[in-house]
Protein backbone atom coordinates (compact mmCIF):
# COMPACT_ATOMS: atom_id res chain seq x y z
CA UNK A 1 27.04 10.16 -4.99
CA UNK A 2 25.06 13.37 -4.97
CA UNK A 3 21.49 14.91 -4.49
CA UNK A 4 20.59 16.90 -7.31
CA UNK A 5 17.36 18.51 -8.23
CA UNK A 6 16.33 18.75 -11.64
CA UNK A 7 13.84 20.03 -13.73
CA UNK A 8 12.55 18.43 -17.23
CA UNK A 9 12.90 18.62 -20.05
CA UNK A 10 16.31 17.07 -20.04
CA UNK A 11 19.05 18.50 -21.65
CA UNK A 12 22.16 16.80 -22.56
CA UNK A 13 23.85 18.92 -20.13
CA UNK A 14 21.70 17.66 -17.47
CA UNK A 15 22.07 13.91 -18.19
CA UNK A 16 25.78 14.10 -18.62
CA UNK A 17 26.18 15.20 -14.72
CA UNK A 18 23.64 12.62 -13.66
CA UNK A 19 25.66 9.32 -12.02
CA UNK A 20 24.87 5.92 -11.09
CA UNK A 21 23.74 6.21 -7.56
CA UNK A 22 23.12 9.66 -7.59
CA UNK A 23 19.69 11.13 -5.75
CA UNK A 24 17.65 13.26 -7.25
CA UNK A 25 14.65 15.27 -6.96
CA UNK A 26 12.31 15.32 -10.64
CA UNK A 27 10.39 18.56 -11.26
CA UNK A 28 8.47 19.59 -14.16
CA UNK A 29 6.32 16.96 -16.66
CA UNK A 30 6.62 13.48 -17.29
CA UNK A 31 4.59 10.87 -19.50
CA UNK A 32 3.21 8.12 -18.08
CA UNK A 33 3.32 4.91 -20.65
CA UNK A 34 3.56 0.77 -20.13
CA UNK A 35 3.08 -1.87 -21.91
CA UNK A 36 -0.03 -1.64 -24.11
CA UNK A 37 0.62 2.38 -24.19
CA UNK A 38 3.96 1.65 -25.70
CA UNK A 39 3.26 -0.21 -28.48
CA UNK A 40 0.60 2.10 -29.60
CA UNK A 41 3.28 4.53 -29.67
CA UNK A 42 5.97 1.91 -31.98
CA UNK A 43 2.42 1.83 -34.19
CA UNK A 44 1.84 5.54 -34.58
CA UNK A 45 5.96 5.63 -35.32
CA UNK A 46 5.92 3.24 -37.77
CA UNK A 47 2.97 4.48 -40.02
CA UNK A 48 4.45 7.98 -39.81
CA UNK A 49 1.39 8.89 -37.29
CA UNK A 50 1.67 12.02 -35.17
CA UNK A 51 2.61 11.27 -31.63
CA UNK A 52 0.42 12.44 -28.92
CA UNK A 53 3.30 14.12 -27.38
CA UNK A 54 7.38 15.07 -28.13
CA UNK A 55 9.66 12.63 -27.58
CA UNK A 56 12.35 15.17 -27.18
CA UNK A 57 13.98 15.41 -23.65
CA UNK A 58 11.55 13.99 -21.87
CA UNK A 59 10.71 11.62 -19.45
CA UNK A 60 8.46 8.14 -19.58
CA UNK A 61 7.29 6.89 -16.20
CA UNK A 62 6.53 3.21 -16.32
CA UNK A 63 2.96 3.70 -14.22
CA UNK A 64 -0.01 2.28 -14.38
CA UNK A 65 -1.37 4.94 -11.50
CA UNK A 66 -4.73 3.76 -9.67
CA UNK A 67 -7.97 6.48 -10.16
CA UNK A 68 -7.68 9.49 -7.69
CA UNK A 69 -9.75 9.49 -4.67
CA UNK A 70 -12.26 12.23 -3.46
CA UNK A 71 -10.04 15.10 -2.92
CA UNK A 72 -6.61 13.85 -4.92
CA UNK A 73 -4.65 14.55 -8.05
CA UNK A 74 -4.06 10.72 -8.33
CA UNK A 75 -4.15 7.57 -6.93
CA UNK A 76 -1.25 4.96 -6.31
CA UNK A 77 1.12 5.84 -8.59
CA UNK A 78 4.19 3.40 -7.77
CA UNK A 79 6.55 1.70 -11.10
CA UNK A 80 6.12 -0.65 -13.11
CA UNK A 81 8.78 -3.03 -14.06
CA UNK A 82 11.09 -1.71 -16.46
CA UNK A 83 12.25 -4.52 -18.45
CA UNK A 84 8.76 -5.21 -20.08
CA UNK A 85 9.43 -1.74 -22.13
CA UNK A 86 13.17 -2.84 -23.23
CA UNK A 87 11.89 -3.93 -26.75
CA UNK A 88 10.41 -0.31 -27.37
CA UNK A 89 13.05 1.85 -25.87
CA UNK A 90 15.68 1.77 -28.48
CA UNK A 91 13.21 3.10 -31.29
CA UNK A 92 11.82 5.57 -28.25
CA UNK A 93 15.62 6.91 -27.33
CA UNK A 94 16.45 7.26 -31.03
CA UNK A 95 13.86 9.79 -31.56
CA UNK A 96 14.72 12.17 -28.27
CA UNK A 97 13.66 10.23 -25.00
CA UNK A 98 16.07 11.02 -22.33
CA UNK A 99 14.88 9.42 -19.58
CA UNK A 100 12.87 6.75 -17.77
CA UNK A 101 11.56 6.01 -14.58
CA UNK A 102 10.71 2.60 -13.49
CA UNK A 103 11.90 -0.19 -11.28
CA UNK A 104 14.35 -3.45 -12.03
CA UNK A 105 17.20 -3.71 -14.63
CA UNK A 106 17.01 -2.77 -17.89
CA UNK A 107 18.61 -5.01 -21.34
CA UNK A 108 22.15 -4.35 -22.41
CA UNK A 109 20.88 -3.35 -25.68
CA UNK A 110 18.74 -0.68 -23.89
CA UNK A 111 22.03 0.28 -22.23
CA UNK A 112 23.32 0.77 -25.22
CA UNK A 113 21.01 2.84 -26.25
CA UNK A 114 21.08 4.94 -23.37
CA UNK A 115 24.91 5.60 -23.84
CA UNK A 116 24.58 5.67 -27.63
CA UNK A 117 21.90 9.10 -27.38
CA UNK A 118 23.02 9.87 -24.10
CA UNK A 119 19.80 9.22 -21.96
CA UNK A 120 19.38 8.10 -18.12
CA UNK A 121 17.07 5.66 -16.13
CA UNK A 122 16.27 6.53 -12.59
CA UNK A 123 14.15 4.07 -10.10
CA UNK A 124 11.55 5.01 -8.32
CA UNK A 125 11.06 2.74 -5.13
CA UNK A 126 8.24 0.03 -5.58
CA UNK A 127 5.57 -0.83 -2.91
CA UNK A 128 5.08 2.76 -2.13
CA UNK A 129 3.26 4.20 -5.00
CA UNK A 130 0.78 6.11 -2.17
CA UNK A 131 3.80 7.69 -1.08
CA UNK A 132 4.96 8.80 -4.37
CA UNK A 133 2.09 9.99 -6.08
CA UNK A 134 2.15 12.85 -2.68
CA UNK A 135 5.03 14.33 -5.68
CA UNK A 136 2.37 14.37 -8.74
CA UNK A 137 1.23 17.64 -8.31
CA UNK A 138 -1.50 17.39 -11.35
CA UNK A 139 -2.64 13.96 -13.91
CA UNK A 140 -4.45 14.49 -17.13
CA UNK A 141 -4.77 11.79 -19.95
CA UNK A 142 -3.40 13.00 -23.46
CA UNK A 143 -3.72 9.48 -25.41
CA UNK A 144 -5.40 6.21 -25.73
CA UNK A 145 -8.59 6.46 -22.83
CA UNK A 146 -9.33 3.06 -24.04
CA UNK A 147 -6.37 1.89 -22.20
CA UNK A 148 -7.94 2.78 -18.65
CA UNK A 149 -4.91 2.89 -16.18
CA UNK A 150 -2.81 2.57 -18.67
CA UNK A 151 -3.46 5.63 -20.69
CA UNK A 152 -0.82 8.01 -21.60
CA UNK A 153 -0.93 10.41 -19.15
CA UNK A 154 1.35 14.11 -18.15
CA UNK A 155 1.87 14.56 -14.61
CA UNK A 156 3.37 17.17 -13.36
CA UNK A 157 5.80 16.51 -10.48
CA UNK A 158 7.49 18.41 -7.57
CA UNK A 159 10.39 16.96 -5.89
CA UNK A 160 9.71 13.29 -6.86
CA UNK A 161 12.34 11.16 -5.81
CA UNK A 162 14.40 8.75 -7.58
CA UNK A 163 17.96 6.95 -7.73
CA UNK A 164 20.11 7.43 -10.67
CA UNK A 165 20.59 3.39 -11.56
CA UNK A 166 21.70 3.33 -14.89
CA UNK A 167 23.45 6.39 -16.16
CA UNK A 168 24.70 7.87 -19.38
CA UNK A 169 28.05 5.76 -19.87
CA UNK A 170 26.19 2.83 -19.12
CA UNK A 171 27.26 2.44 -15.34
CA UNK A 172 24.59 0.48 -13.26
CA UNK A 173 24.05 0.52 -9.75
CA UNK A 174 23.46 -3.32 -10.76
CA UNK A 175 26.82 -4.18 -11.46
């Protein structure tokens, strides 16, 4: 196990050296996107729609964060649970997502995925999304305001930590 700091996007490079169980430290952007947000992006795909951001080497935090209070970047920003994305993340990896960050186990066909275009899911620890959003260093909404919470948003982050649980050959810190 190591404790690695990285920076985004993510490069094959960098997911290759990334283990199951392995600490790390996220810098640079990340999308935020859950439920509702992800199947307005499996829309957009499908009708040959421009997405509101590249897929390519990024990052997809499963957060729902809370509105920032007087004085903050953002509210509670702790994960959602991962598993409710696992029909959307195949289509998502395919096209240049290489990583997530959520909570809970993911499908073995998203583990397929993973190894298949060589991407990497980290958890983030829930019931301390205060704690964690001390890491988003700035919040803005790119896509879908009608979703509220759940908007697609890019946060920038700065040390944010998270536990490499399912890594690019498919070894889980749940087995």
């Amino acid at each position: 196990m190591k404790k690695l700091r990285i920076e985004t996007p993510l490069t094959d490079e960098i997911v290759e050296q990334l283990k199951a169980g392995d600490m790390v430290l996220i810098n640079g952007y990340v999308y935020t996107a859950r439920d509702a947000a992800h199947k307005k992006l499996i829309e957009l795909i499908k009708s040959d729609a421009p997405l509101p951001f590249d897929l390519k080497g990024q990052i997809i935090y499963y957060v729902g964060p809370t509105p920032a209070p007087p004085g903050k970047v953002i509210g509670s920003a702790g994960p959602t649970t991962s598993s409710r994305m696992d029909s959307y993340t195949p289509l998502l990896l395919s096209l240049g997502l290489k990583g997530m960050i959520g909570k809970g186990q993911r499908s073995e066909e998203v583990i397929n995925a993973m190894k298949n275009y060589k991407a990497v899911y980290f958890l983030a620890t829930g019931g301390a999304g205060a704690l964690l959003s001390k890491s988003i260093v700035s919040a803005e909404e790119i896509a879908f305001p009608e979703l509220g919470t759940e908007s697609i948003k890019r946060l920038l982050l700065k040390d944010f930590p998270a536990i490499v649980a399912v890594d690019s050959e498919g070894r889980s810190i749940f087995a």
